[in-house]
C-alpha atoms as a PDB file:
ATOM      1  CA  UNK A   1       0.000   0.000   0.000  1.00  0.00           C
ATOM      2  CA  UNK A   2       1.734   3.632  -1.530  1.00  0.00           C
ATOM      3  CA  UNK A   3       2.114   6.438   1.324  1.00  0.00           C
ATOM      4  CA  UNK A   4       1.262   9.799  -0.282  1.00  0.00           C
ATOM      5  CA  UNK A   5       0.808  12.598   0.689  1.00  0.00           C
ATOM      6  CA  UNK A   6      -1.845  15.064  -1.034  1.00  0.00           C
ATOM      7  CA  UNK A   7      -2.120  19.489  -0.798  1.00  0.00           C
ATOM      8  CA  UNK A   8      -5.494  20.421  -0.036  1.00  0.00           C
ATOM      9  CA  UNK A   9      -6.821  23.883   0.639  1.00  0.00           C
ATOM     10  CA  UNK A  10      -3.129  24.627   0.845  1.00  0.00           C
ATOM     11  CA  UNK A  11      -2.582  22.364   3.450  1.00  0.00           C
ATOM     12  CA  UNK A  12      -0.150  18.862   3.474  1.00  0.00           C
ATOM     13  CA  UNK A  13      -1.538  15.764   4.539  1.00  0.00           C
ATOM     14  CA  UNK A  14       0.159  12.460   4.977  1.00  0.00           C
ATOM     15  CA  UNK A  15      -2.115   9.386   3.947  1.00  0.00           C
ATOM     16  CA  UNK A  16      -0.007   5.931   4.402  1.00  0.00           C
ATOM     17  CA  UNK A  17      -0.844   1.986   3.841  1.00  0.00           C
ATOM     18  CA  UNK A  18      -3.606   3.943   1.236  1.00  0.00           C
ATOM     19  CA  UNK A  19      -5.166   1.421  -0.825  1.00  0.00           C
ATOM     20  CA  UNK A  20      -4.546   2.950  -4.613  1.00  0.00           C
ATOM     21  CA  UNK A  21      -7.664   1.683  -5.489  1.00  0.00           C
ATOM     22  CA  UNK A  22      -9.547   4.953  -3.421  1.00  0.00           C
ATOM     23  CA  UNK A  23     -10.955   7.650  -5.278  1.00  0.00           C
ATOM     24  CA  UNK A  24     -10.152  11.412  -4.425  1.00  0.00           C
ATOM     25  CA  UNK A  25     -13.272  12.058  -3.135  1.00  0.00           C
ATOM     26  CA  UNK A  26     -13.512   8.965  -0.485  1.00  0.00           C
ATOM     27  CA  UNK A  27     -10.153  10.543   0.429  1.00  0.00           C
ATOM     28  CA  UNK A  28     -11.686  13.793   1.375  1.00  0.00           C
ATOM     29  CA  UNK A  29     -15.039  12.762   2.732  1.00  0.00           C
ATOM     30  CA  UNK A  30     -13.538   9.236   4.862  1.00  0.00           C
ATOM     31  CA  UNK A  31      -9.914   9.947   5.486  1.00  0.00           C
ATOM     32  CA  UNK A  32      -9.920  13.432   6.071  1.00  0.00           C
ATOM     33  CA  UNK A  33     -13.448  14.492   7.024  1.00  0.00           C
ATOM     34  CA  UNK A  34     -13.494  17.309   4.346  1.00  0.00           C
ATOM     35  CA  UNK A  35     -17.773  16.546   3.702  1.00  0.00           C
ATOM     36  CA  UNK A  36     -17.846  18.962   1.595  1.00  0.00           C
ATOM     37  CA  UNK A  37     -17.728  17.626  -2.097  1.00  0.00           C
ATOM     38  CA  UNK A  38     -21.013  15.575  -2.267  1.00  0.00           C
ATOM     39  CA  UNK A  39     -21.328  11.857  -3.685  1.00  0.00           C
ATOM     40  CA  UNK A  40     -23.833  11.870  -6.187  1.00  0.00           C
ATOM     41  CA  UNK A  41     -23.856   9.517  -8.863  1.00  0.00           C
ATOM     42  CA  UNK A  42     -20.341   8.198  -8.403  1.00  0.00           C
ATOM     43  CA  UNK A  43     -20.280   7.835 -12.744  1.00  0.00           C
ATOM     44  CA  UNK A  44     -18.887  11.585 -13.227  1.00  0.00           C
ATOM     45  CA  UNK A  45     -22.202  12.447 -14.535  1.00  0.00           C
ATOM     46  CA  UNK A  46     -23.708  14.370 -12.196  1.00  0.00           C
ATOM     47  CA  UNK A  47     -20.941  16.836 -10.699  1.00  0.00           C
ATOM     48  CA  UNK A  48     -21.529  16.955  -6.542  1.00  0.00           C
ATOM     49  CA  UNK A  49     -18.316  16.078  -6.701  1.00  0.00           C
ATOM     50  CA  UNK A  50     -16.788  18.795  -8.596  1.00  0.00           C
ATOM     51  CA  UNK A  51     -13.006  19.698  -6.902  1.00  0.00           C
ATOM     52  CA  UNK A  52     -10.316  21.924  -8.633  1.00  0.00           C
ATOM     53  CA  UNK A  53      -6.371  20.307  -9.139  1.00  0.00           C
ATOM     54  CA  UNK A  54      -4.593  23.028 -10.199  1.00  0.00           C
ATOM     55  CA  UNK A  55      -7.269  25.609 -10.759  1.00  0.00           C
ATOM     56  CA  UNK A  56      -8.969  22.918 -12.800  1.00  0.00           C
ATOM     57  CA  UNK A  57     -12.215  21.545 -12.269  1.00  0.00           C
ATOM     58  CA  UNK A  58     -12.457  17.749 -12.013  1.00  0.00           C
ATOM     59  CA  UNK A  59     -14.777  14.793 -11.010  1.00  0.00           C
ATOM     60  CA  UNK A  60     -13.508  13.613  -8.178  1.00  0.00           C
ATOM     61  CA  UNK A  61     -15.350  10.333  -8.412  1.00  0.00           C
ATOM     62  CA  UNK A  62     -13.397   9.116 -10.963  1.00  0.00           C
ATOM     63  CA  UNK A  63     -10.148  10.302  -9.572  1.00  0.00           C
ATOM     64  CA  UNK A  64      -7.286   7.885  -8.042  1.00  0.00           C
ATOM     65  CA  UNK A  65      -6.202  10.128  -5.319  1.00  0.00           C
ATOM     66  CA  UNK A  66      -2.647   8.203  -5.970  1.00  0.00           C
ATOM     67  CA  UNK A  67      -2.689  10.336  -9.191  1.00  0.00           C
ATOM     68  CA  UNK A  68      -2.598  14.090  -7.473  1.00  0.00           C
ATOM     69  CA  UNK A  69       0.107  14.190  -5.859  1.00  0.00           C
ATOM     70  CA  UNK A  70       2.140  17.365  -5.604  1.00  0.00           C
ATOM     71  CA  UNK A  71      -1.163  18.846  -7.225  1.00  0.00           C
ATOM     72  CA  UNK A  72      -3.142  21.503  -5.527  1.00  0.00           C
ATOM     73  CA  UNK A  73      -6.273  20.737  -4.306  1.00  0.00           C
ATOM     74  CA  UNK A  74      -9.134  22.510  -3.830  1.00  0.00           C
ATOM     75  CA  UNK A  75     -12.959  21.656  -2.395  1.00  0.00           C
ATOM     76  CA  UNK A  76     -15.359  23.826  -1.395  1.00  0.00           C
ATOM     77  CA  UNK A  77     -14.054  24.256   2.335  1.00  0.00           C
ATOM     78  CA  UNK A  78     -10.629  25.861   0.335  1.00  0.00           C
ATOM     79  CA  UNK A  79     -13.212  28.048  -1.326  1.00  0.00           C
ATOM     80  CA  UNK A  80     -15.078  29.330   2.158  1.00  0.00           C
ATOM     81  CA  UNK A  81     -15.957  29.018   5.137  1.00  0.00           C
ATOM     82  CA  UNK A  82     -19.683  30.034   7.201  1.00  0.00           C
ATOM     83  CA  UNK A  83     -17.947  33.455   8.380  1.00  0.00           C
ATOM     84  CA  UNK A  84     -15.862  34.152   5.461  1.00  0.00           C
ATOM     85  CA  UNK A  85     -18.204  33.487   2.315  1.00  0.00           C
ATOM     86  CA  UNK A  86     -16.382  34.137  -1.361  1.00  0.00           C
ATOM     87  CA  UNK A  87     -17.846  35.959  -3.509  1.00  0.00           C
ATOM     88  CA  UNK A  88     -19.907  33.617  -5.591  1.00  0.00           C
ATOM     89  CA  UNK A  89     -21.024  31.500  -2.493  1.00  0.00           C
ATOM     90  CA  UNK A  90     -22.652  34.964  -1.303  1.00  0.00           C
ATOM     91  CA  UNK A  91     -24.180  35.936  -5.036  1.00  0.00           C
ATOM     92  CA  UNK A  92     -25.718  31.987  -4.697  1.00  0.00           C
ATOM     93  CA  UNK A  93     -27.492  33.219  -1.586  1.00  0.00           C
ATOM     94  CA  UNK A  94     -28.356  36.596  -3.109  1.00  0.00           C
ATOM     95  CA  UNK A  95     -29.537  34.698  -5.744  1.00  0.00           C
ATOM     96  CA  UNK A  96     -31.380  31.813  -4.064  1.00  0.00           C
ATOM     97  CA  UNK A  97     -29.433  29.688  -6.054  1.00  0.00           C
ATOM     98  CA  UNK A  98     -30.073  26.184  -4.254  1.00  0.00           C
ATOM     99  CA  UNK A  99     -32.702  24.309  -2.715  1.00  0.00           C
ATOM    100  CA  UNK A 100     -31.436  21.363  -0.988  1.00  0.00           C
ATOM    101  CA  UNK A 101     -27.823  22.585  -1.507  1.00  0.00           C
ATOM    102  CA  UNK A 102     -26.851  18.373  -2.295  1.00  0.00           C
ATOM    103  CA  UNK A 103     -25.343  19.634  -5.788  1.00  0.00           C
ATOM    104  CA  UNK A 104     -23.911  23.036  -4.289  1.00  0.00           C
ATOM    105  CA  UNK A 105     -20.280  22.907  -3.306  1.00  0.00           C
ATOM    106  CA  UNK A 106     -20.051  20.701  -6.966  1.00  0.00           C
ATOM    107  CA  UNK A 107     -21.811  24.207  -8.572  1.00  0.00           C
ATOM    108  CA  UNK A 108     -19.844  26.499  -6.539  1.00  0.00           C
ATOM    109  CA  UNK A 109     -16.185  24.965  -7.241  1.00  0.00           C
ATOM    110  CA  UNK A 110     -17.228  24.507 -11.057  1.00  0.00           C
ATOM    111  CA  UNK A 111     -18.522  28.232 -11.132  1.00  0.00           C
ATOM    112  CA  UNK A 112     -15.219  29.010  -9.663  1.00  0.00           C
ATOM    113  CA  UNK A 113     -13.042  27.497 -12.185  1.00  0.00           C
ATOM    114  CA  UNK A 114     -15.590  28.972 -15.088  1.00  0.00           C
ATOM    115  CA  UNK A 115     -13.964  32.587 -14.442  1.00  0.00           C
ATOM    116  CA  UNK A 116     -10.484  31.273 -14.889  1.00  0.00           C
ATOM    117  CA  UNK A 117     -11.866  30.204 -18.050  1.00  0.00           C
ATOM    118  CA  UNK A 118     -13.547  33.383 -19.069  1.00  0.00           C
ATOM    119  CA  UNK A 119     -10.129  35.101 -17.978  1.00  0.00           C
ATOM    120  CA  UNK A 120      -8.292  33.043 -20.433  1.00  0.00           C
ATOM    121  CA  UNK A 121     -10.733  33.004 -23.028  1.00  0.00           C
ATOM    122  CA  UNK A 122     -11.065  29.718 -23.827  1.00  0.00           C
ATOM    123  CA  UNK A 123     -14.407  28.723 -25.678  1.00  0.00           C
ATOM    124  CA  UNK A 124     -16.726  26.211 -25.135  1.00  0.00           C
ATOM    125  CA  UNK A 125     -19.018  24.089 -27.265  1.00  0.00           C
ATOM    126  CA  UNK A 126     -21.380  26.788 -28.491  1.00  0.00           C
ATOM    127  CA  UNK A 127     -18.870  29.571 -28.642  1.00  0.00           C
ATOM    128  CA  UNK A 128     -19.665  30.934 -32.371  1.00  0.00           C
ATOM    129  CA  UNK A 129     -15.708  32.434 -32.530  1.00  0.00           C
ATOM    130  CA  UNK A 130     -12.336  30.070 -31.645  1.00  0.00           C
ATOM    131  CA  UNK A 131     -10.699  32.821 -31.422  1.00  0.00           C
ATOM    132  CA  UNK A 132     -12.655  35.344 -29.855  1.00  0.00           C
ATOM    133  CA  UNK A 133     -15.375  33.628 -27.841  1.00  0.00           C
ATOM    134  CA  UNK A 134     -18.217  35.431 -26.365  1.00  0.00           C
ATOM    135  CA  UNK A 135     -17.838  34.303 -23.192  1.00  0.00           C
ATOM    136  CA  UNK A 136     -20.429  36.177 -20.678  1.00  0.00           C
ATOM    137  CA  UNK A 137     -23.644  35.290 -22.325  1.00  0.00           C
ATOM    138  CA  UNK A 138     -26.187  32.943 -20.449  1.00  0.00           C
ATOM    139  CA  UNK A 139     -26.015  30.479 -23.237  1.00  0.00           C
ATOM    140  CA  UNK A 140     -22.216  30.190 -22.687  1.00  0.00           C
ATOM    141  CA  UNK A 141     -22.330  29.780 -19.027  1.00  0.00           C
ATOM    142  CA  UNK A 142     -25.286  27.434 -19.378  1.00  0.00           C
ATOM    143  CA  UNK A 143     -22.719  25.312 -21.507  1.00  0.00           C
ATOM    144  CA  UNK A 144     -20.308  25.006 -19.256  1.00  0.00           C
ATOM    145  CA  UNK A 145     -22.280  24.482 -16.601  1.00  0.00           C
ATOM    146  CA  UNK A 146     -23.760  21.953 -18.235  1.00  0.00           C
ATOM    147  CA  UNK A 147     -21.763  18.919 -16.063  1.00  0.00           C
ATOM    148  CA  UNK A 148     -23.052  20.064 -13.062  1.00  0.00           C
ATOM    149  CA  UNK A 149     -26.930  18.654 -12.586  1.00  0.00           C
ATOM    150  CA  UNK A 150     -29.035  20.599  -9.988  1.00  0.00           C
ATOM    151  CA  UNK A 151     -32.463  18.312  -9.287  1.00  0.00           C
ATOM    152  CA  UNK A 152     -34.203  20.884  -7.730  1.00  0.00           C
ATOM    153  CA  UNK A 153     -33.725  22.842 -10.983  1.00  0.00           C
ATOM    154  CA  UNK A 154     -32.657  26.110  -9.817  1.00  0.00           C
ATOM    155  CA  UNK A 155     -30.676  26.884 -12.967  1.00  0.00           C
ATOM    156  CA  UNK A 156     -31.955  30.077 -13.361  1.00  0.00           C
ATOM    157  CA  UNK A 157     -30.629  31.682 -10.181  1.00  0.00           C
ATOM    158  CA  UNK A 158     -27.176  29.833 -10.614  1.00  0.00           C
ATOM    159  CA  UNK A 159     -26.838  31.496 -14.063  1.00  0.00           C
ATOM    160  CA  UNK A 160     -28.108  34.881 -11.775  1.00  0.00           C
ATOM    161  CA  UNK A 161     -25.492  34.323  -8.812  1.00  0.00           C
ATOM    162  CA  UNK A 162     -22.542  33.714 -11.911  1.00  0.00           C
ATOM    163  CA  UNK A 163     -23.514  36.780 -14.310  1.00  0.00           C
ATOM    164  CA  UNK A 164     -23.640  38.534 -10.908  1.00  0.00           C
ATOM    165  CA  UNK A 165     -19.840  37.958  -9.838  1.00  0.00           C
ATOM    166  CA  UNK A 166     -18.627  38.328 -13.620  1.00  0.00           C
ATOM    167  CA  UNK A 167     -19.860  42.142 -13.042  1.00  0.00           C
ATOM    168  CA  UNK A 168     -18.574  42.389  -9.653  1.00  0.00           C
ATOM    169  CA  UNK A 169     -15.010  41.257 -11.003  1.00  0.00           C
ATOM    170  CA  UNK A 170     -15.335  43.810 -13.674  1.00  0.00           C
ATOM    171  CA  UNK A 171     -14.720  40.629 -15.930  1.00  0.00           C
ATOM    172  CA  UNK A 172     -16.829  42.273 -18.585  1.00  0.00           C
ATOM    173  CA  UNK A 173     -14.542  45.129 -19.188  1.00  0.00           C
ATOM    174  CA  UNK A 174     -11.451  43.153 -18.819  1.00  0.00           C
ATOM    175  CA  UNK A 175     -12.791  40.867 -22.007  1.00  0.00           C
ATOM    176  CA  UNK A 176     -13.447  43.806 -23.867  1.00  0.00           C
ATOM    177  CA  UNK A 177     -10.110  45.364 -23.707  1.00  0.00           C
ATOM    178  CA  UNK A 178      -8.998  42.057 -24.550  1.00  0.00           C
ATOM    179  CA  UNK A 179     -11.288  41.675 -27.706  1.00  0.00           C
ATOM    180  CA  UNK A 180     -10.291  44.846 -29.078  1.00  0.00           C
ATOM    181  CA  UNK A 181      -7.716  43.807 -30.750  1.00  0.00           C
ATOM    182  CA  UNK A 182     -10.942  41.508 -32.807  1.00  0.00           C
ATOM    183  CA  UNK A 183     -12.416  44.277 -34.542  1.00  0.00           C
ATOM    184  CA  UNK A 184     -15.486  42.572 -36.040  1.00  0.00           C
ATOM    185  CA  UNK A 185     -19.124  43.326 -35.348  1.00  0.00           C
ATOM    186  CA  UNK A 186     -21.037  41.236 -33.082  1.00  0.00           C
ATOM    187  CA  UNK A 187     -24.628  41.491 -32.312  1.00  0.00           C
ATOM    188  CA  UNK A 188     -24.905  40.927 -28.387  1.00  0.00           C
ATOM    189  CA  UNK A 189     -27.166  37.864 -27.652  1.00  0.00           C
ATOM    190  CA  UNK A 190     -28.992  38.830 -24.682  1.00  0.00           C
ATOM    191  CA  UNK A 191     -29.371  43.198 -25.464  1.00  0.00           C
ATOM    192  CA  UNK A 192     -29.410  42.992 -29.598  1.00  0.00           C
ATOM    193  CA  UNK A 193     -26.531  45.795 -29.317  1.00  0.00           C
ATOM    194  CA  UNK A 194     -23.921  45.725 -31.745  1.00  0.00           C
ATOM    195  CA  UNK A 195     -20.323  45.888 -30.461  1.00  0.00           C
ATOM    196  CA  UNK A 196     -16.417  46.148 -31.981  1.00  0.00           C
ATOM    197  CA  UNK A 197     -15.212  43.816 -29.605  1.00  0.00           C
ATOM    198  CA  UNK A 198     -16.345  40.454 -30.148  1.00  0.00           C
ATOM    199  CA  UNK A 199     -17.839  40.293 -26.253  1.00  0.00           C
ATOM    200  CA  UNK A 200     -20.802  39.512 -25.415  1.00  0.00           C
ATOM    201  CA  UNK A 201     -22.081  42.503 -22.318  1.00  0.00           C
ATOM    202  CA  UNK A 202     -24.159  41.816 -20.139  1.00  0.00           C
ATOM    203  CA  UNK A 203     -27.524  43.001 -19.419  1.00  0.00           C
ATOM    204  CA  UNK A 204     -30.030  42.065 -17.059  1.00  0.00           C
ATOM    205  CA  UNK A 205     -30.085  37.890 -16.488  1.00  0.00           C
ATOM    206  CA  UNK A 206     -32.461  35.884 -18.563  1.00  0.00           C
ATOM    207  CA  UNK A 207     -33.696  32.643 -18.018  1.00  0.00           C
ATOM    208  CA  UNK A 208     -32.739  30.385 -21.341  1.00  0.00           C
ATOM    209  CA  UNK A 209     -33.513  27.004 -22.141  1.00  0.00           C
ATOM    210  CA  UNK A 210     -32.743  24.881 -24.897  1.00  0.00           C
ATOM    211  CA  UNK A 211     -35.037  25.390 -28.284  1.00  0.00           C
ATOM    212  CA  UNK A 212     -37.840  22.776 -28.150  1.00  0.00           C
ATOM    213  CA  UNK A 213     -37.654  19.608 -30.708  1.00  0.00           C
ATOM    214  CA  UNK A 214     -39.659  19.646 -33.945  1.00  0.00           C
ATOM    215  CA  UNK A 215     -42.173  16.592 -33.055  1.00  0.00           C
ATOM    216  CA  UNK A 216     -44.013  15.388 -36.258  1.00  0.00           C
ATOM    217  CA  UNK A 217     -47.050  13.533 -35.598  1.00  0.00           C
ATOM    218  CA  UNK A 218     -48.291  10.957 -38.231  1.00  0.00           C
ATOM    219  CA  UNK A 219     -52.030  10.964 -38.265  1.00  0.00           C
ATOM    220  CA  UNK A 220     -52.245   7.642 -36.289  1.00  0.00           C
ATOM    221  CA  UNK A 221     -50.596   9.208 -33.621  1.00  0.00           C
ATOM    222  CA  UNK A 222     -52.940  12.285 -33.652  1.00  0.00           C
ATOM    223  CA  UNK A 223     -56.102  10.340 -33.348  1.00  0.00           C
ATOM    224  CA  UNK A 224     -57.053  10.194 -30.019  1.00  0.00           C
ATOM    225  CA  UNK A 225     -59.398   6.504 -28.938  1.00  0.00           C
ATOM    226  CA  UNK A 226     -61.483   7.076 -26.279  1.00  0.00           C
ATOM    227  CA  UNK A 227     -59.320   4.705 -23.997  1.00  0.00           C
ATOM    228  CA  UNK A 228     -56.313   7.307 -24.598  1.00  0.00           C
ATOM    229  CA  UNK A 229     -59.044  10.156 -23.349  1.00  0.00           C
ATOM    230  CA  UNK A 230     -59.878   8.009 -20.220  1.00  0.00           C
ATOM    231  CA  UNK A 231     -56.214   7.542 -19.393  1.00  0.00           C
ATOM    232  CA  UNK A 232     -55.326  11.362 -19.596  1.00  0.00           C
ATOM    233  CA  UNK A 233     -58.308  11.875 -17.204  1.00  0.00           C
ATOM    234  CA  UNK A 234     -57.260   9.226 -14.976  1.00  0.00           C
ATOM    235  CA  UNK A 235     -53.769  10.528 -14.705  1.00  0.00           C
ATOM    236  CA  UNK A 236     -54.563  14.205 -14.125  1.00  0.00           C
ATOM    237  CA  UNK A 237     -56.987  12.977 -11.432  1.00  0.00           C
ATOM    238  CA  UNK A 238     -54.563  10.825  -9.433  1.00  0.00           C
ATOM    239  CA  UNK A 239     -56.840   7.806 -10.123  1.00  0.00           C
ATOM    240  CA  UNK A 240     -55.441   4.782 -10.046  1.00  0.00           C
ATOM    241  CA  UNK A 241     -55.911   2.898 -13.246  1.00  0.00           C
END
């Protein structure tokens, strides 16, 4: 059994006789009583247990802990603590941006490593520009948000609590000094404005969702029997059928 020894929340600690079969986060929550980072689905689908290594956000689920050594570690009691909140975990109570709070510190350290990736400017999956993505708009922090699953579907006021610490940072104006030096016109997605600097500003949060799916019913389907009827009925009732 390896002896390691692991930096998290800038702190050392010594793990020995550590089978290398455990995962990062049974590290955390078993051997070192960091609760913190939430078990969810224990697949990496779900993203409770979201943790930065080097500023990076990872599953920690599927995570040999043997494999982070001399990394940097961070979970969400690295991030803040009850009587000194960050910045984001107070725009996510601003915001009323949880319910339960199960998927929270998961949100919270994959909101956190979002700015570092606005800063840099790296795009995402629906970023229209490589080269100069729009990075601020709701659709592109709905997209990379998009690993982290909140059941009690408070999406909305996440996207809220993240525009609202973008504008606190003043990470709007920083990206448009940056994109400057792309001088091609962009209409903004959420205001309609037209801009020089291939940003996206912005305005006042919007809720957005997906575009629904074009659903073409034959003529079979569209028929409704009167058994169909009496099931709807049934089901809106609560009757048991």
């Amino acid at each position: 059994m390896p002896n390691i020894t692991l930096s998290i929340n800038q702190q050392s600690y010594m793990l020995t006789d550590l089978d290398p079969r455990t995962t990062l986060l049974d590290v955390c929550r078993h051997h070192l009583q960091l609760t913190g980072s939430k078990k969810g689905c224990d697949h990496g689908q779900c993203g409770a247990c979201t943790m930065l290594v080097n500023g990076q956000r990872i599953n920690s689920c599927l995570a040999l802990a043997v494999m982070h050594e001399g990394d940097e570690i961070t979970t969400i009691e690295g991030i803040g603590t009850p009587n000194s909140l960050s910045d984001l975990q107070q725009a996510f109570i601003d915001n009323d941006a949880f319910q339960c709070g199960y998927c929270t510190p998961g949100q919270i350290c994959s909101a956190t490593a979002l700015f570092n990736e606005i800063a840099q400017r790296w795009p995402s999956h629906v970023s229209s520009d490589l080269t100069a993505p729009e990075l601020i708009d709701v659709q592109e922090i709905a997209e990379r948000m998009s690993g982290n699953i909140c059941r009690c579907s408070a999406y909305p006021n996440i996207i809220n609590a993240i525009q609202q610490v973008i504008k606190e940072r003043g990470l709007t104006r920083e990206l448009a000094a940056q994109g400057s030096n792309h001088n091609s016109d962009k209409t903004d997605g959420l205001t309609g404005a037209s801009n020089t600097t291939g940003v996206s500003i912005l305005s006042s949060p919007e809720i957005w969702s997906p575009p629904p799916s074009n659903i073409t019913r034959t003529s079979a389907q569209t028929a409704e029997s009167p058994n169909d009827a009496a099931q709807a009925h049934a089901s809106l009732s609560g009757a048991a059928l």
